[in-house]
N, C-alpha and C. Protein backbone atom coordinates (compact mmCIF):
# COMPACT_ATOMS: atom_id res chain seq x y z
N UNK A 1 13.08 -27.27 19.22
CA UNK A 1 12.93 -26.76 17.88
C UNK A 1 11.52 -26.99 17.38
N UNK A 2 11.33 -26.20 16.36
CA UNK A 2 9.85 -25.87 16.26
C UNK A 2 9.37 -27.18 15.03
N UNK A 3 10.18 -27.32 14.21
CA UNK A 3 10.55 -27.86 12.75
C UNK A 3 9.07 -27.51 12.10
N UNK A 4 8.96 -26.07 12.14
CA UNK A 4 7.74 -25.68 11.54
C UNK A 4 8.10 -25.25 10.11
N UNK A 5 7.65 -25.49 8.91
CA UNK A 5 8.28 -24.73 8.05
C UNK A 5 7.57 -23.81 6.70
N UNK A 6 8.10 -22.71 6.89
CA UNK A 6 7.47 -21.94 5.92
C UNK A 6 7.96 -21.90 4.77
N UNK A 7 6.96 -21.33 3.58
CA UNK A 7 6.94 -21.50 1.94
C UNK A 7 6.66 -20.53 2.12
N UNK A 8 7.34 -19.79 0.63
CA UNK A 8 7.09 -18.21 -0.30
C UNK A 8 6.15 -19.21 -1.09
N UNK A 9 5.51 -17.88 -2.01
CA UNK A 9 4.85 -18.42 -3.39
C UNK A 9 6.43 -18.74 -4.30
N UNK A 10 5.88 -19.23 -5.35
CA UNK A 10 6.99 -19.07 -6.12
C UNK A 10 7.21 -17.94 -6.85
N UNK A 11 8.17 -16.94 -7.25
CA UNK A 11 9.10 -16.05 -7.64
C UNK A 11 9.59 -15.93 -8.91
N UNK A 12 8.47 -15.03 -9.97
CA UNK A 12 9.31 -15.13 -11.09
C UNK A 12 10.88 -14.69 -11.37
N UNK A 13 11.63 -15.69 -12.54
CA UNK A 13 12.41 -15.27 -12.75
C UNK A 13 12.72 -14.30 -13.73
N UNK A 14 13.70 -13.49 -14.12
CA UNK A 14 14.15 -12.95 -15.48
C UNK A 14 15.32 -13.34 -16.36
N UNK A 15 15.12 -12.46 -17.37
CA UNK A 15 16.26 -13.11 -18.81
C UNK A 15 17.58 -13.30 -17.78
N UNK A 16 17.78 -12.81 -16.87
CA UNK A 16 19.18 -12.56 -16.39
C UNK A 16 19.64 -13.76 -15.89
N UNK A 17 18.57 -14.21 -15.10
CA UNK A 17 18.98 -15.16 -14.06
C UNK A 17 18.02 -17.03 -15.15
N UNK A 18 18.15 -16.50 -15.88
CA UNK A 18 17.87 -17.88 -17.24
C UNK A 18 16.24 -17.96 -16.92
N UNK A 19 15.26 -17.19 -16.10
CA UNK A 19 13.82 -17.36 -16.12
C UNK A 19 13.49 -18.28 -15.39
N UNK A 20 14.37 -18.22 -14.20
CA UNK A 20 14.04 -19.20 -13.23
C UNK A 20 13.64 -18.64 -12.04
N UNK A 21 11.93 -19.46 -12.03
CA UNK A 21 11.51 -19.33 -10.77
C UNK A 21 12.12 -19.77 -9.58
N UNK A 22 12.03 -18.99 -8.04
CA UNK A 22 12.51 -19.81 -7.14
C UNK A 22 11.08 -19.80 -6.04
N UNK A 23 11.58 -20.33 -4.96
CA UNK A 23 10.60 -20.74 -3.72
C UNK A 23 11.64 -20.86 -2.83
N UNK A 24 11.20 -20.03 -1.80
CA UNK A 24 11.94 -19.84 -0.35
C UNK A 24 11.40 -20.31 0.62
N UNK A 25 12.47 -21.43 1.73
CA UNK A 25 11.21 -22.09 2.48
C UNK A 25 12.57 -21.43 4.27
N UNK A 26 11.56 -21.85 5.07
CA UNK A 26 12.27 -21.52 6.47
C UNK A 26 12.17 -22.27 7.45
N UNK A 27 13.10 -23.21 7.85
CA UNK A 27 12.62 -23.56 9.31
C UNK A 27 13.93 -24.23 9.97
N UNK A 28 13.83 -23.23 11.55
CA UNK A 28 14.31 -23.89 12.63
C UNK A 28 16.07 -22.77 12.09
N UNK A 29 15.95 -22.10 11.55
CA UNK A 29 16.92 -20.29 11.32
C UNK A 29 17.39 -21.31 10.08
N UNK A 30 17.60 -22.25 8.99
CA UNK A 30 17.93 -22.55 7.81
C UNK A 30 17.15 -22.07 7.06
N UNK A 31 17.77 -21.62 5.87
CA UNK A 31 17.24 -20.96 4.69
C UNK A 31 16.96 -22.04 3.48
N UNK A 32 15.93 -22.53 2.82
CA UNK A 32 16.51 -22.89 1.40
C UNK A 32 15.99 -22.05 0.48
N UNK A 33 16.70 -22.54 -0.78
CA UNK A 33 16.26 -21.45 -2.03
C UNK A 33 16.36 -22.43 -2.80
N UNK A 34 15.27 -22.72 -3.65
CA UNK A 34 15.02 -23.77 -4.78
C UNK A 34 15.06 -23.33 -6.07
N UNK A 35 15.47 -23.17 -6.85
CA UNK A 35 15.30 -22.93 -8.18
C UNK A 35 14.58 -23.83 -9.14
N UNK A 36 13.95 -23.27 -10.16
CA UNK A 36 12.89 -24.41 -10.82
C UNK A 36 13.13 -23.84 -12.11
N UNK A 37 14.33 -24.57 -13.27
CA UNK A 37 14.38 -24.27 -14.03
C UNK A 37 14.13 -25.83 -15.48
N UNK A 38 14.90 -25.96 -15.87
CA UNK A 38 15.12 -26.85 -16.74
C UNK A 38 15.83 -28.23 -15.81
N UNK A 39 16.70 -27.82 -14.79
CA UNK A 39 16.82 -28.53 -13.70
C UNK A 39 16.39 -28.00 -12.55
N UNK A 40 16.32 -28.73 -11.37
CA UNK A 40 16.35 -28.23 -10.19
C UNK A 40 17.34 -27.80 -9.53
N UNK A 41 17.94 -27.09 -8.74
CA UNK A 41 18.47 -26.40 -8.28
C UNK A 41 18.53 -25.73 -6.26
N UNK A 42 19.59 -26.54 -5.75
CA UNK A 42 18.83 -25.65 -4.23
C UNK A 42 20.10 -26.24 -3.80
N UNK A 43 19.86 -24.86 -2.69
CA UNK A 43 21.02 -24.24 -2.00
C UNK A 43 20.28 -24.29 -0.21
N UNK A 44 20.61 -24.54 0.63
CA UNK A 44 19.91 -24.53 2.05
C UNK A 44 21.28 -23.90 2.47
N UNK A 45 21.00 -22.75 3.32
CA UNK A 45 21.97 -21.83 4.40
C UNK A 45 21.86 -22.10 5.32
N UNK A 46 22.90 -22.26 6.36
CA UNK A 46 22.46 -22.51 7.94
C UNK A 46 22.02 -21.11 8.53
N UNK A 47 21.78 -21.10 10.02
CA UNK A 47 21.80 -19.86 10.27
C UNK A 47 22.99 -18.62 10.77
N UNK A 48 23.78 -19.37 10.13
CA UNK A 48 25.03 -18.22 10.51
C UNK A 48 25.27 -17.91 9.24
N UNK A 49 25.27 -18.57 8.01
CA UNK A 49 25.16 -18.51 6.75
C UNK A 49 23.97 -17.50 6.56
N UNK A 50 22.75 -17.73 6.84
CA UNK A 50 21.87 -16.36 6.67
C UNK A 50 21.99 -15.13 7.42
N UNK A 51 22.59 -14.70 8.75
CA UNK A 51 22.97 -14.29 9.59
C UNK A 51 24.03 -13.18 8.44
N UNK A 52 24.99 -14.04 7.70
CA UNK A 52 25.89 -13.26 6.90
C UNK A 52 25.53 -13.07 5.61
N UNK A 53 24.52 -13.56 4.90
CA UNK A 53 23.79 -13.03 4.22
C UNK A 53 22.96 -11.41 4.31
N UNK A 54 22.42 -11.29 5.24
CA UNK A 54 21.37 -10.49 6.18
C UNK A 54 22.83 -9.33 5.84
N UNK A 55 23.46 -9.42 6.79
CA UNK A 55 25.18 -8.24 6.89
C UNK A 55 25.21 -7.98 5.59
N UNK A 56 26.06 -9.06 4.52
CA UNK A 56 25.68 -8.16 3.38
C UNK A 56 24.92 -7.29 2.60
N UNK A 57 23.51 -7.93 2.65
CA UNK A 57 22.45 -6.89 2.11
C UNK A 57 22.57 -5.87 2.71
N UNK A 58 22.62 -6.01 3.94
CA UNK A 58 22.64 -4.39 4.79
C UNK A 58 23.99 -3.45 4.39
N UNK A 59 25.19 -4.30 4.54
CA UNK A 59 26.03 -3.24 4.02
C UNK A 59 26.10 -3.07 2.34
N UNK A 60 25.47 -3.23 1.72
CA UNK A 60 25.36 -3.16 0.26
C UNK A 60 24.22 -2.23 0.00
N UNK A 61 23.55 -2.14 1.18
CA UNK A 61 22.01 -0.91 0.92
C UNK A 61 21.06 -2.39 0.44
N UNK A 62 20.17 -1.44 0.25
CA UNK A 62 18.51 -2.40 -0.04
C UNK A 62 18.71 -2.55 -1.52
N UNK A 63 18.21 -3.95 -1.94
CA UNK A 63 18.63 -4.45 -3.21
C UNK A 63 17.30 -3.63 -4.24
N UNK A 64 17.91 -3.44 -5.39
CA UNK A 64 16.89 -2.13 -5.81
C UNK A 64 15.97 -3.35 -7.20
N UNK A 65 14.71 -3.18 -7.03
CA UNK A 65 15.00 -3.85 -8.40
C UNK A 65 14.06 -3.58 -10.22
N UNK A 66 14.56 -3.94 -10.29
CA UNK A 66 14.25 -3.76 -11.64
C UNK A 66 13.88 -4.01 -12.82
């Protein structure tokens, strides 16, 4: 394993989602997603968990945004 790990910039948020920035990091096929609001917030996916992530977006079409 590589345990190399990559960072997004951080990601504004909108009114919808309470204006919370996130930051996406990657390593070794785990996902996390951090949220940076009034608290912190994070969620890490394994890779079968992103694997079925990936399936949904695809069968849902490309997320449109707005």
């Amino acid at each position: 394993m590589s345990r190399t790990t990559r960072y997004s910039e951080k990601i504004s948020g909108t009114e919808r989602n309470w204006v919370g920035d996130v930051r996406f990091d990657h390593t070794d096929g785990y996902l996390g997603i951090t949220q940076f609001n009034e608290s912190l917030d994070r969620v890490l996916l394994s890779p079968h968990q992103v694997k079925g992530l990936l399936e949904f977006l695809n069968v849902r079409g490309k997320l449109k945004s707005t």
